[in-house]
PDB file of N, CA and C in Angstrom:
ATOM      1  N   UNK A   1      78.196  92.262 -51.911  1.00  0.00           N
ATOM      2  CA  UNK A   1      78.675  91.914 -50.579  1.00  0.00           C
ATOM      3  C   UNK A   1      77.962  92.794 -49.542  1.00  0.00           C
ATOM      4  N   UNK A   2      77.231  92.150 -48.688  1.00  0.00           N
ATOM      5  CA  UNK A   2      76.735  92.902 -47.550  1.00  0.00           C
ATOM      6  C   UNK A   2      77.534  94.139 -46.832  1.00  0.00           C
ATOM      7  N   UNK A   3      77.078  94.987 -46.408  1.00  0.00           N
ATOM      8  CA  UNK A   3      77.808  95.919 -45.550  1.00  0.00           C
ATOM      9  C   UNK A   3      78.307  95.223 -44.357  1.00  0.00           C
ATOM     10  N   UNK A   4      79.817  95.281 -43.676  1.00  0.00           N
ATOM     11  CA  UNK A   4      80.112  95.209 -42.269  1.00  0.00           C
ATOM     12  C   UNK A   4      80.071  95.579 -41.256  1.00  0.00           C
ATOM     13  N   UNK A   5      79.635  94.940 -40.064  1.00  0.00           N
ATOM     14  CA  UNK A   5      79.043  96.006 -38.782  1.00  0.00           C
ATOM     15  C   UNK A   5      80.358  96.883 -38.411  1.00  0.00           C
ATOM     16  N   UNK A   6      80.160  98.534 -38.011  1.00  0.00           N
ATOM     17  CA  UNK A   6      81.148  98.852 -37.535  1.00  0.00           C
ATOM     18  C   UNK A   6      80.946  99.509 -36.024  1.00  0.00           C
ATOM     19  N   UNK A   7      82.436  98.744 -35.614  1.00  0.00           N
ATOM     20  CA  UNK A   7      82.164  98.722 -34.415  1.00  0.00           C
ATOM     21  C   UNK A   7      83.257 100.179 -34.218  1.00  0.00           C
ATOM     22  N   UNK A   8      83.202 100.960 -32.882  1.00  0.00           N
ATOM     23  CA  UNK A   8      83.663 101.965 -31.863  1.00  0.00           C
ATOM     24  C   UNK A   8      84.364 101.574 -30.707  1.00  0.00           C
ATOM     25  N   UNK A   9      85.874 100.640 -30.793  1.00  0.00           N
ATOM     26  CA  UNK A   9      86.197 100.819 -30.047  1.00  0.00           C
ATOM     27  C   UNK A   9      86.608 101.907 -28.395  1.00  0.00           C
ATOM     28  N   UNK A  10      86.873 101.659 -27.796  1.00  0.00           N
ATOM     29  CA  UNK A  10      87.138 102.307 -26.027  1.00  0.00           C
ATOM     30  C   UNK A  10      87.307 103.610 -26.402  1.00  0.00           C
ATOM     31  N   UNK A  11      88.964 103.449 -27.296  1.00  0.00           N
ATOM     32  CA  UNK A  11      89.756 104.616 -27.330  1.00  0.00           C
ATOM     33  C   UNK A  11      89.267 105.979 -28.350  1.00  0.00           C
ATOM     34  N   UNK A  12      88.652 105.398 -29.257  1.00  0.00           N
ATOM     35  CA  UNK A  12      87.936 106.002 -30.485  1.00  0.00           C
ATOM     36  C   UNK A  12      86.749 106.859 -29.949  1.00  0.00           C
ATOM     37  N   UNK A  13      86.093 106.344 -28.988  1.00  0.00           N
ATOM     38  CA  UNK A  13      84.771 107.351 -28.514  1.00  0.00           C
ATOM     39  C   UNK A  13      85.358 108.160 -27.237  1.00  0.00           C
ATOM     40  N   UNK A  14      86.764 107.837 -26.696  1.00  0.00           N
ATOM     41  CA  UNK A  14      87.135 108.918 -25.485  1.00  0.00           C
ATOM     42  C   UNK A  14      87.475 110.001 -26.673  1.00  0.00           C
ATOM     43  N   UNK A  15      88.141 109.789 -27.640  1.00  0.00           N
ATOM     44  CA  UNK A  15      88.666 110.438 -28.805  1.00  0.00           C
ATOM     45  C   UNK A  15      87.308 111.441 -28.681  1.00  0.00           C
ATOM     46  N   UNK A  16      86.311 110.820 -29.304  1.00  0.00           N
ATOM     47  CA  UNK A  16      84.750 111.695 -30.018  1.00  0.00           C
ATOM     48  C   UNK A  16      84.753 112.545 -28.703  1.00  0.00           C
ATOM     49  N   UNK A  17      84.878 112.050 -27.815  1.00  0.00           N
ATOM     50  CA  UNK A  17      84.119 112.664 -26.136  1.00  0.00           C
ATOM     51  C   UNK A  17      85.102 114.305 -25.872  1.00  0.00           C
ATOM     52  N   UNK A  18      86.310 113.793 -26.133  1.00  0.00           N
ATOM     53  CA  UNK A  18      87.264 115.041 -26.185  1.00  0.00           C
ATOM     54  C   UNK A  18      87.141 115.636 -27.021  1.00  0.00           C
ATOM     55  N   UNK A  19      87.016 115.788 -28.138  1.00  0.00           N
ATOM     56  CA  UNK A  19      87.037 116.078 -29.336  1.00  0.00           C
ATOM     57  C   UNK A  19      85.498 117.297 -29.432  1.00  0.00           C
ATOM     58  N   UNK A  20      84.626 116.205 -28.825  1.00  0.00           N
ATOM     59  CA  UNK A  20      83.128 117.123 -28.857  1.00  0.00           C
ATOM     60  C   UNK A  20      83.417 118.144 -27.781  1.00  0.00           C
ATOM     61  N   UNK A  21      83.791 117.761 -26.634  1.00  0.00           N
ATOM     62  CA  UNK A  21      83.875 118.302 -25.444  1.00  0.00           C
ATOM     63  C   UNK A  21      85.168 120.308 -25.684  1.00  0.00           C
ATOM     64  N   UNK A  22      85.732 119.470 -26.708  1.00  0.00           N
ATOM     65  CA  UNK A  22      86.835 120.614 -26.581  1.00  0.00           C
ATOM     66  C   UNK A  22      85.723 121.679 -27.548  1.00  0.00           C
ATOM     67  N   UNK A  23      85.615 121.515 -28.558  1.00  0.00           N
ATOM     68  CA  UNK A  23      84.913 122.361 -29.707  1.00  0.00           C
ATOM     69  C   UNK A  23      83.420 122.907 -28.997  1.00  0.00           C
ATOM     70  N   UNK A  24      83.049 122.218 -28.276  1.00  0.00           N
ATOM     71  CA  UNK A  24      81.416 122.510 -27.280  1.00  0.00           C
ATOM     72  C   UNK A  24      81.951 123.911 -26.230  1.00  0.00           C
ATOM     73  N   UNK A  25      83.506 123.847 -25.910  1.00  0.00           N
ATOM     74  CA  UNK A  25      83.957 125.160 -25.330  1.00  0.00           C
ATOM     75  C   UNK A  25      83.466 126.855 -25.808  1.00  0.00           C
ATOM     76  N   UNK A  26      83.693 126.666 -27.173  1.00  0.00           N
ATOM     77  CA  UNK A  26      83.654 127.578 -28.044  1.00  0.00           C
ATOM     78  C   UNK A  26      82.046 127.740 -28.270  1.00  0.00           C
ATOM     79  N   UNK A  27      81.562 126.446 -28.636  1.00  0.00           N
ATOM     80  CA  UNK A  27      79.998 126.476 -29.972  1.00  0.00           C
ATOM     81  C   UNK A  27      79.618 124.786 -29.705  1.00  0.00           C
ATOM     82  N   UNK A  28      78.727 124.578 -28.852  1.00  0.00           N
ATOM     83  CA  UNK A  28      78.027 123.670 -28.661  1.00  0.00           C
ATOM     84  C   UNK A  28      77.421 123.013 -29.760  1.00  0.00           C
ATOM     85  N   UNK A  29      76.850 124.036 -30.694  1.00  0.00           N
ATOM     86  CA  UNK A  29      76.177 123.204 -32.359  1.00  0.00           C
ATOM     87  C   UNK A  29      77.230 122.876 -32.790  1.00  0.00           C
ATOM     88  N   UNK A  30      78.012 123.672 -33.138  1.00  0.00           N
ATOM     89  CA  UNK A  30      79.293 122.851 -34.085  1.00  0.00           C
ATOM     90  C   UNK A  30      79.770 121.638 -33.508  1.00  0.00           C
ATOM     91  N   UNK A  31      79.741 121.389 -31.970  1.00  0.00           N
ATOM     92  CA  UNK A  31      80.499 120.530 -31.577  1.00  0.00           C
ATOM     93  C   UNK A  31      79.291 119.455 -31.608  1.00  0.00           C
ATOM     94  N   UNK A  32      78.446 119.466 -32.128  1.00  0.00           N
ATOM     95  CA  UNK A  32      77.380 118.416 -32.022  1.00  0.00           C
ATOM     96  C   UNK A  32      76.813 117.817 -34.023  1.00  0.00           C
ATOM     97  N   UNK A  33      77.787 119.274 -34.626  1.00  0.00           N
ATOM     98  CA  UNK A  33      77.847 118.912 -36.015  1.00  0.00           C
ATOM     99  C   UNK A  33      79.174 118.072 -36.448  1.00  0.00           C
ATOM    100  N   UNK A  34      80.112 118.744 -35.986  1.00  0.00           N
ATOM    101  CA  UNK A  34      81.454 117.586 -36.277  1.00  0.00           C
ATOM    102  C   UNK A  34      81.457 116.305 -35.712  1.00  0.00           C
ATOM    103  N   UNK A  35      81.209 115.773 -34.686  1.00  0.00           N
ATOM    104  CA  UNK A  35      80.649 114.929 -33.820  1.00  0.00           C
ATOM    105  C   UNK A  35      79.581 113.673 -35.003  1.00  0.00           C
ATOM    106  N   UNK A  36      78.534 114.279 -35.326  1.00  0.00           N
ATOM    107  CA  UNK A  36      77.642 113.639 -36.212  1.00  0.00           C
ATOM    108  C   UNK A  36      78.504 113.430 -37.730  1.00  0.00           C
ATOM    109  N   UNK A  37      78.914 114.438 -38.070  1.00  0.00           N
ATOM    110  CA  UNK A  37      79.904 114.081 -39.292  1.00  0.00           C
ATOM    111  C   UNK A  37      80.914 113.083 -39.054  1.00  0.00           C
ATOM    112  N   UNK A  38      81.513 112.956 -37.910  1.00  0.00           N
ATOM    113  CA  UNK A  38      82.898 111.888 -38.178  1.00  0.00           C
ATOM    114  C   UNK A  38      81.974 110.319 -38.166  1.00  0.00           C
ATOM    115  N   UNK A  39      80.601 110.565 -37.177  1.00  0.00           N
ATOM    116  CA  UNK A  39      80.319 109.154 -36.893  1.00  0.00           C
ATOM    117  C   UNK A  39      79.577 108.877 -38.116  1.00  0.00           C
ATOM    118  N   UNK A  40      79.239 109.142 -38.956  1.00  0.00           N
ATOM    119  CA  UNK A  40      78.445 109.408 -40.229  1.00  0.00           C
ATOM    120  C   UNK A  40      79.536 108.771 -41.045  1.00  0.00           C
ATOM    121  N   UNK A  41      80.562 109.423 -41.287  1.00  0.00           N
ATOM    122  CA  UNK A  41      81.349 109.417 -42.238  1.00  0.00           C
ATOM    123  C   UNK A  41      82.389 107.751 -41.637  1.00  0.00           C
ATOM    124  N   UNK A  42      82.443 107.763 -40.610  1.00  0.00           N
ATOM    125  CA  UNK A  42      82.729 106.231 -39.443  1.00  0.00           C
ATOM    126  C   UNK A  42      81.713 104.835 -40.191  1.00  0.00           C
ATOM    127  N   UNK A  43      80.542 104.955 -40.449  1.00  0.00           N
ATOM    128  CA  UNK A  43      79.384 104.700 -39.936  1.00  0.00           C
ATOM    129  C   UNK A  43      79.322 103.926 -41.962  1.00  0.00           C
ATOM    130  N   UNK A  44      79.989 104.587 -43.202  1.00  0.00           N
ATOM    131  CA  UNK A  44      79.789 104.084 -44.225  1.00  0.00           C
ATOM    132  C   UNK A  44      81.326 103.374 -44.605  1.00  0.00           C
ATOM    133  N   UNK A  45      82.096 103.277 -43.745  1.00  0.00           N
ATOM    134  CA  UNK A  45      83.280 102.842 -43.851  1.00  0.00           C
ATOM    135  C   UNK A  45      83.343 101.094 -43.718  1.00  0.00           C
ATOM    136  N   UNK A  46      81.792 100.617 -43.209  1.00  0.00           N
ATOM    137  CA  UNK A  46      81.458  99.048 -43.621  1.00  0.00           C
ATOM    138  C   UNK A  46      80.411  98.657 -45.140  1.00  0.00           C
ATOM    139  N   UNK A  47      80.256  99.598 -45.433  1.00  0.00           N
ATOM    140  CA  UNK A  47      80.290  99.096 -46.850  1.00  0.00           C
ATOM    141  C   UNK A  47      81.404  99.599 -48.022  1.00  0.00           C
ATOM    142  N   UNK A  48      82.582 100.107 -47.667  1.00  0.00           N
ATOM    143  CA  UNK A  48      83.714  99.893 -48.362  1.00  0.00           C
ATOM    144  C   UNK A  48      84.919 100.034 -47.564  1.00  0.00           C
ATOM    145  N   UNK A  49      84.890  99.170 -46.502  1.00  0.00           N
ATOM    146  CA  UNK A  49      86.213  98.944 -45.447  1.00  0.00           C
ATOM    147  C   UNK A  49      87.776  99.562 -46.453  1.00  0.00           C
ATOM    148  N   UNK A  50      87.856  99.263 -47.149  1.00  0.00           N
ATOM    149  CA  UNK A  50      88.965  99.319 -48.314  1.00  0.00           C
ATOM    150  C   UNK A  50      89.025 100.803 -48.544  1.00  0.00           C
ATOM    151  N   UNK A  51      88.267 101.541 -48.266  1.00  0.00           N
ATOM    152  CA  UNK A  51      88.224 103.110 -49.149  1.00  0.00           C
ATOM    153  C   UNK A  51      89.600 104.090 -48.596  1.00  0.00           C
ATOM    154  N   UNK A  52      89.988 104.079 -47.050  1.00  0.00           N
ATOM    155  CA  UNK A  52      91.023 104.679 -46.583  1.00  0.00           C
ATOM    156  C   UNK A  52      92.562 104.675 -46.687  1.00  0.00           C
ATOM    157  N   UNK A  53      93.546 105.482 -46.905  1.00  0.00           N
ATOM    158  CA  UNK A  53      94.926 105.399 -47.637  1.00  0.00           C
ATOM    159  C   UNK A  53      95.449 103.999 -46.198  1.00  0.00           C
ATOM    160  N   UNK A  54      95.817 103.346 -47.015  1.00  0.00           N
ATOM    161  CA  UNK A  54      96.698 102.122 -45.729  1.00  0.00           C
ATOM    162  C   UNK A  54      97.674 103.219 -44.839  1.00  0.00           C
ATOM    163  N   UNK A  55      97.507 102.478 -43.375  1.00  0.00           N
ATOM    164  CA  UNK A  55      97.572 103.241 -42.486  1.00  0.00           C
ATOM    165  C   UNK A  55      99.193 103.367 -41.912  1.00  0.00           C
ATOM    166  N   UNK A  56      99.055 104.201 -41.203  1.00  0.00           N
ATOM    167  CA  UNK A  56     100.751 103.939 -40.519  1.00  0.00           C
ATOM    168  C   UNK A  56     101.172 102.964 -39.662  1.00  0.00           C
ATOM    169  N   UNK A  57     100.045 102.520 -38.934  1.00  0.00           N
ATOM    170  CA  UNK A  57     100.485 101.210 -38.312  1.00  0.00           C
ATOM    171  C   UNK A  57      99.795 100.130 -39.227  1.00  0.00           C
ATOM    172  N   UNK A  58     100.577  99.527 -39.180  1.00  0.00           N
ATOM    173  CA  UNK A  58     100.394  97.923 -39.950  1.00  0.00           C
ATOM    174  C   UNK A  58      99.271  97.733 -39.890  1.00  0.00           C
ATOM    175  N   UNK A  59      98.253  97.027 -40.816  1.00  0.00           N
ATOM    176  CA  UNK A  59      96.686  96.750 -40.588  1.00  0.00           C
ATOM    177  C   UNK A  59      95.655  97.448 -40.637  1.00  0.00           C
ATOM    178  N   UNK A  60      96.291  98.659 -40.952  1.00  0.00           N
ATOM    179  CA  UNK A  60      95.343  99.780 -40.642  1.00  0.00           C
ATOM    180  C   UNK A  60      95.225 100.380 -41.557  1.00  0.00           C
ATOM    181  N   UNK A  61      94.036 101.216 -41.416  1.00  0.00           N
ATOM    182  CA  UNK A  61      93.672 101.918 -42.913  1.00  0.00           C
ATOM    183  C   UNK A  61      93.362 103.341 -42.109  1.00  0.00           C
ATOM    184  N   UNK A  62      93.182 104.857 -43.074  1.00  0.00           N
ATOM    185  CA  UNK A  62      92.941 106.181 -42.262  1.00  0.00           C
ATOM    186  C   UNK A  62      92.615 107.003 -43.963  1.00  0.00           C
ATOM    187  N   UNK A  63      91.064 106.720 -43.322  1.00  0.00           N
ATOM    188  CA  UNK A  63      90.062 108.012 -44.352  1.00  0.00           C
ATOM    189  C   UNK A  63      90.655 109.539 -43.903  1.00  0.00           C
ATOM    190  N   UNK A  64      90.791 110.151 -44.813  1.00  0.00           N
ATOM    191  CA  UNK A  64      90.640 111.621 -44.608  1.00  0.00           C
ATOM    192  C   UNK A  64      88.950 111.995 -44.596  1.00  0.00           C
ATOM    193  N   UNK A  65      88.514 112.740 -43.442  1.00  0.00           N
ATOM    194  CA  UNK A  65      87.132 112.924 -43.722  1.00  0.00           C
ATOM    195  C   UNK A  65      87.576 114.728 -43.779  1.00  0.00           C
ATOM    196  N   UNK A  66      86.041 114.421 -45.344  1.00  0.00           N
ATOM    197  CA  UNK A  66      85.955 115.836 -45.820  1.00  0.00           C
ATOM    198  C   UNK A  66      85.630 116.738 -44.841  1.00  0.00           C
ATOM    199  N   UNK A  67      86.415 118.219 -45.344  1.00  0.00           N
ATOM    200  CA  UNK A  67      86.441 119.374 -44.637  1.00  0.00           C
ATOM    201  C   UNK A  67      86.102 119.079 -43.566  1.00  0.00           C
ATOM    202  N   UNK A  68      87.324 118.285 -42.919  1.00  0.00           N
ATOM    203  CA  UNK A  68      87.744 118.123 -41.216  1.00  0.00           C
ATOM    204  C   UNK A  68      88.831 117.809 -41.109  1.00  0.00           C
ATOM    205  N   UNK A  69      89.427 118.485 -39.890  1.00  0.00           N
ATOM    206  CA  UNK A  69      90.814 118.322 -39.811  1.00  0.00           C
ATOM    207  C   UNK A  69      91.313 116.707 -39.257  1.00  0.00           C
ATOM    208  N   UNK A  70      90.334 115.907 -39.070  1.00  0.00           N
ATOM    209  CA  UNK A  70      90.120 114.754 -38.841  1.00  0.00           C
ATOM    210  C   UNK A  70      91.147 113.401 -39.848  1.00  0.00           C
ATOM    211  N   UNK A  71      91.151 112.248 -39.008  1.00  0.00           N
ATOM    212  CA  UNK A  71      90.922 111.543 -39.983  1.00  0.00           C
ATOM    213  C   UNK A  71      90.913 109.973 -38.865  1.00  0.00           C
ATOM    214  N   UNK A  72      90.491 108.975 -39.063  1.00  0.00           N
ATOM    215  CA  UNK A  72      89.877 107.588 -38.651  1.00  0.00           C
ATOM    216  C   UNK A  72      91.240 107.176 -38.884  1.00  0.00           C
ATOM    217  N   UNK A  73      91.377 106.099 -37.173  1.00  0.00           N
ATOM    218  CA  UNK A  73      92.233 104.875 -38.052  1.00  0.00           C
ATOM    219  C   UNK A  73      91.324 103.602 -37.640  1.00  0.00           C
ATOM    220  N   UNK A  74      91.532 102.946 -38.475  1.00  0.00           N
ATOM    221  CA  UNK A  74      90.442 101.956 -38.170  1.00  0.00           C
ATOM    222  C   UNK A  74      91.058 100.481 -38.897  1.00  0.00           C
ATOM    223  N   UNK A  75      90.750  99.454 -38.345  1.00  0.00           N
ATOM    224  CA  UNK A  75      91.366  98.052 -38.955  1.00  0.00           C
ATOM    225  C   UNK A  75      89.903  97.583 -38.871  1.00  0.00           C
ATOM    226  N   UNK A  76      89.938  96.248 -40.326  1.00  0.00           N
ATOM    227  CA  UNK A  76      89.030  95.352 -40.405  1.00  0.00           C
ATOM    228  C   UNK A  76      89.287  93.831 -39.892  1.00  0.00           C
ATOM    229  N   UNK A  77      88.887  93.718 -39.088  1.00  0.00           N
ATOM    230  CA  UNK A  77      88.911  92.309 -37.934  1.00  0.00           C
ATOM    231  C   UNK A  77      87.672  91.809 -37.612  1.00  0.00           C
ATOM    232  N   UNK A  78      87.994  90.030 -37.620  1.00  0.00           N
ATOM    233  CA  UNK A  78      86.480  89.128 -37.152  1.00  0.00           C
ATOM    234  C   UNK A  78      85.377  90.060 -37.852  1.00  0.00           C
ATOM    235  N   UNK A  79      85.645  90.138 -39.550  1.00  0.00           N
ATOM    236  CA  UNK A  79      84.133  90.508 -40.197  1.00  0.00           C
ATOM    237  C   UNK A  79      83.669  92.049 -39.596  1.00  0.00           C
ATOM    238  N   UNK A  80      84.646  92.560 -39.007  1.00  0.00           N
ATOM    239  CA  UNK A  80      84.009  94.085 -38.588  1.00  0.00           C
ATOM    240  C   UNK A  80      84.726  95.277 -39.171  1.00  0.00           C
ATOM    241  N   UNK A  81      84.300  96.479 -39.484  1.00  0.00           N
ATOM    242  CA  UNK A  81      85.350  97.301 -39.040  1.00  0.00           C
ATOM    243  C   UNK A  81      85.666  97.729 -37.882  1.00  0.00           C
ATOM    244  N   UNK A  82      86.560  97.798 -37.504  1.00  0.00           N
ATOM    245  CA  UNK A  82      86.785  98.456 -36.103  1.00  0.00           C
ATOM    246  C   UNK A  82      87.600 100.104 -36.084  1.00  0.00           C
ATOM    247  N   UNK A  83      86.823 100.769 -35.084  1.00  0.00           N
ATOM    248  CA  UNK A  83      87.407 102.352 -35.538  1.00  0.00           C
ATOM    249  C   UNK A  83      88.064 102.771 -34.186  1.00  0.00           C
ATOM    250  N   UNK A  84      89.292 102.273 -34.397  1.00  0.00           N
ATOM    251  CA  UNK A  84      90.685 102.693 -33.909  1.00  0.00           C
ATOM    252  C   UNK A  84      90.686 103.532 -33.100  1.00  0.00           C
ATOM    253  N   UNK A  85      90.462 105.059 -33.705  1.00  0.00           N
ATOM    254  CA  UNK A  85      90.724 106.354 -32.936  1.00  0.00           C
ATOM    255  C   UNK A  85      90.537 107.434 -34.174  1.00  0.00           C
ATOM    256  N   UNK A  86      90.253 108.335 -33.944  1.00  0.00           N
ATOM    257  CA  UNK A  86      90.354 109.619 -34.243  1.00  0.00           C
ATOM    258  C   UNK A  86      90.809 111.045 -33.738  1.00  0.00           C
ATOM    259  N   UNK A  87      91.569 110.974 -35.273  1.00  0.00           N
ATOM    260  CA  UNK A  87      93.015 111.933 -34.800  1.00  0.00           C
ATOM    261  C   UNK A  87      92.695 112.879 -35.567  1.00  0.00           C
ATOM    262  N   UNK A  88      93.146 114.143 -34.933  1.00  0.00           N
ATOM    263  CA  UNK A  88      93.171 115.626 -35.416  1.00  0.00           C
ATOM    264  C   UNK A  88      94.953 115.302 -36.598  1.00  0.00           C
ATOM    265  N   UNK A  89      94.611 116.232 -37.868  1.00  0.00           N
ATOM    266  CA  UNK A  89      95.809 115.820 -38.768  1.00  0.00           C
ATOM    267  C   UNK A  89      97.010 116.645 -37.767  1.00  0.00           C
ATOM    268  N   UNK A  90      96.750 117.437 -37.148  1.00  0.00           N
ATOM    269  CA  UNK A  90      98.495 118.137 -36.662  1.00  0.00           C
ATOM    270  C   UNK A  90      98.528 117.358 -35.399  1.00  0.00           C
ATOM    271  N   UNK A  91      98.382 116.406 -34.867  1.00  0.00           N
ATOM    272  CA  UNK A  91      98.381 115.832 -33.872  1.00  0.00           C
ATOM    273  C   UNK A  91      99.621 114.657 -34.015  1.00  0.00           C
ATOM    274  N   UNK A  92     100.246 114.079 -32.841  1.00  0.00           N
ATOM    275  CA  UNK A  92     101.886 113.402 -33.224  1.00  0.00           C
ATOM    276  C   UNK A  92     100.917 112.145 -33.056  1.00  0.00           C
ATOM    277  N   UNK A  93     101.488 111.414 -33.412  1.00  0.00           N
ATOM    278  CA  UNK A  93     101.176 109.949 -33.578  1.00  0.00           C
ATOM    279  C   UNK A  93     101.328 109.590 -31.862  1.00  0.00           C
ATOM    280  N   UNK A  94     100.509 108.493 -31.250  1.00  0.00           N
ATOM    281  CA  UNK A  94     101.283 108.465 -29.483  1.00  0.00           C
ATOM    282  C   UNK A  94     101.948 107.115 -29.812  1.00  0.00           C
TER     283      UNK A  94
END
């Protein structure tokens, strides 16, 4: 089965933008290494859409990505994946 395009929804890259932006406070490389790791690790989640524990909201699926406090929620819709948002694990659900 072919790989699926994955797409980056709105909310998911304000996510990356904060996310880079907060850690770039501290250490600009790191924040340009975690950054490349989530979209990396985002980025093989269309050739096994299925790999992430089913999610808390209905439809949804959420990879733990290695050694990051991270993790994707992302649903597969119209042949895509789509990547939800990315959430820090101590973070409340909104």
């Amino acid at each position: 089965m072919p790989a699926r395009p994955v797409r980056w929804l709105r909310q998911a890259l304000r996510d990356m933008d904060e996310i880079a932006t907060f850690i770039a406070m501290d250490d600009p490389r790191t924040a340009r290494d975690v950054a490349g790791r989530i979209w990396e690790a985002a980025g093989t989640l269309g050739q096994s859409p299925e790999r992430g524990r089913i999610g808390r909201v209905p439809g949804t699926r959420e990879p733990v990505l290695p050694n990051l406090p991270y993790f994707l929620a992302y649903r597969v819709r119209e042949g895509e994946v789509q990547i939800l948002r990315v959430i820090h694990q101590r973070r409340q659900r909104e």
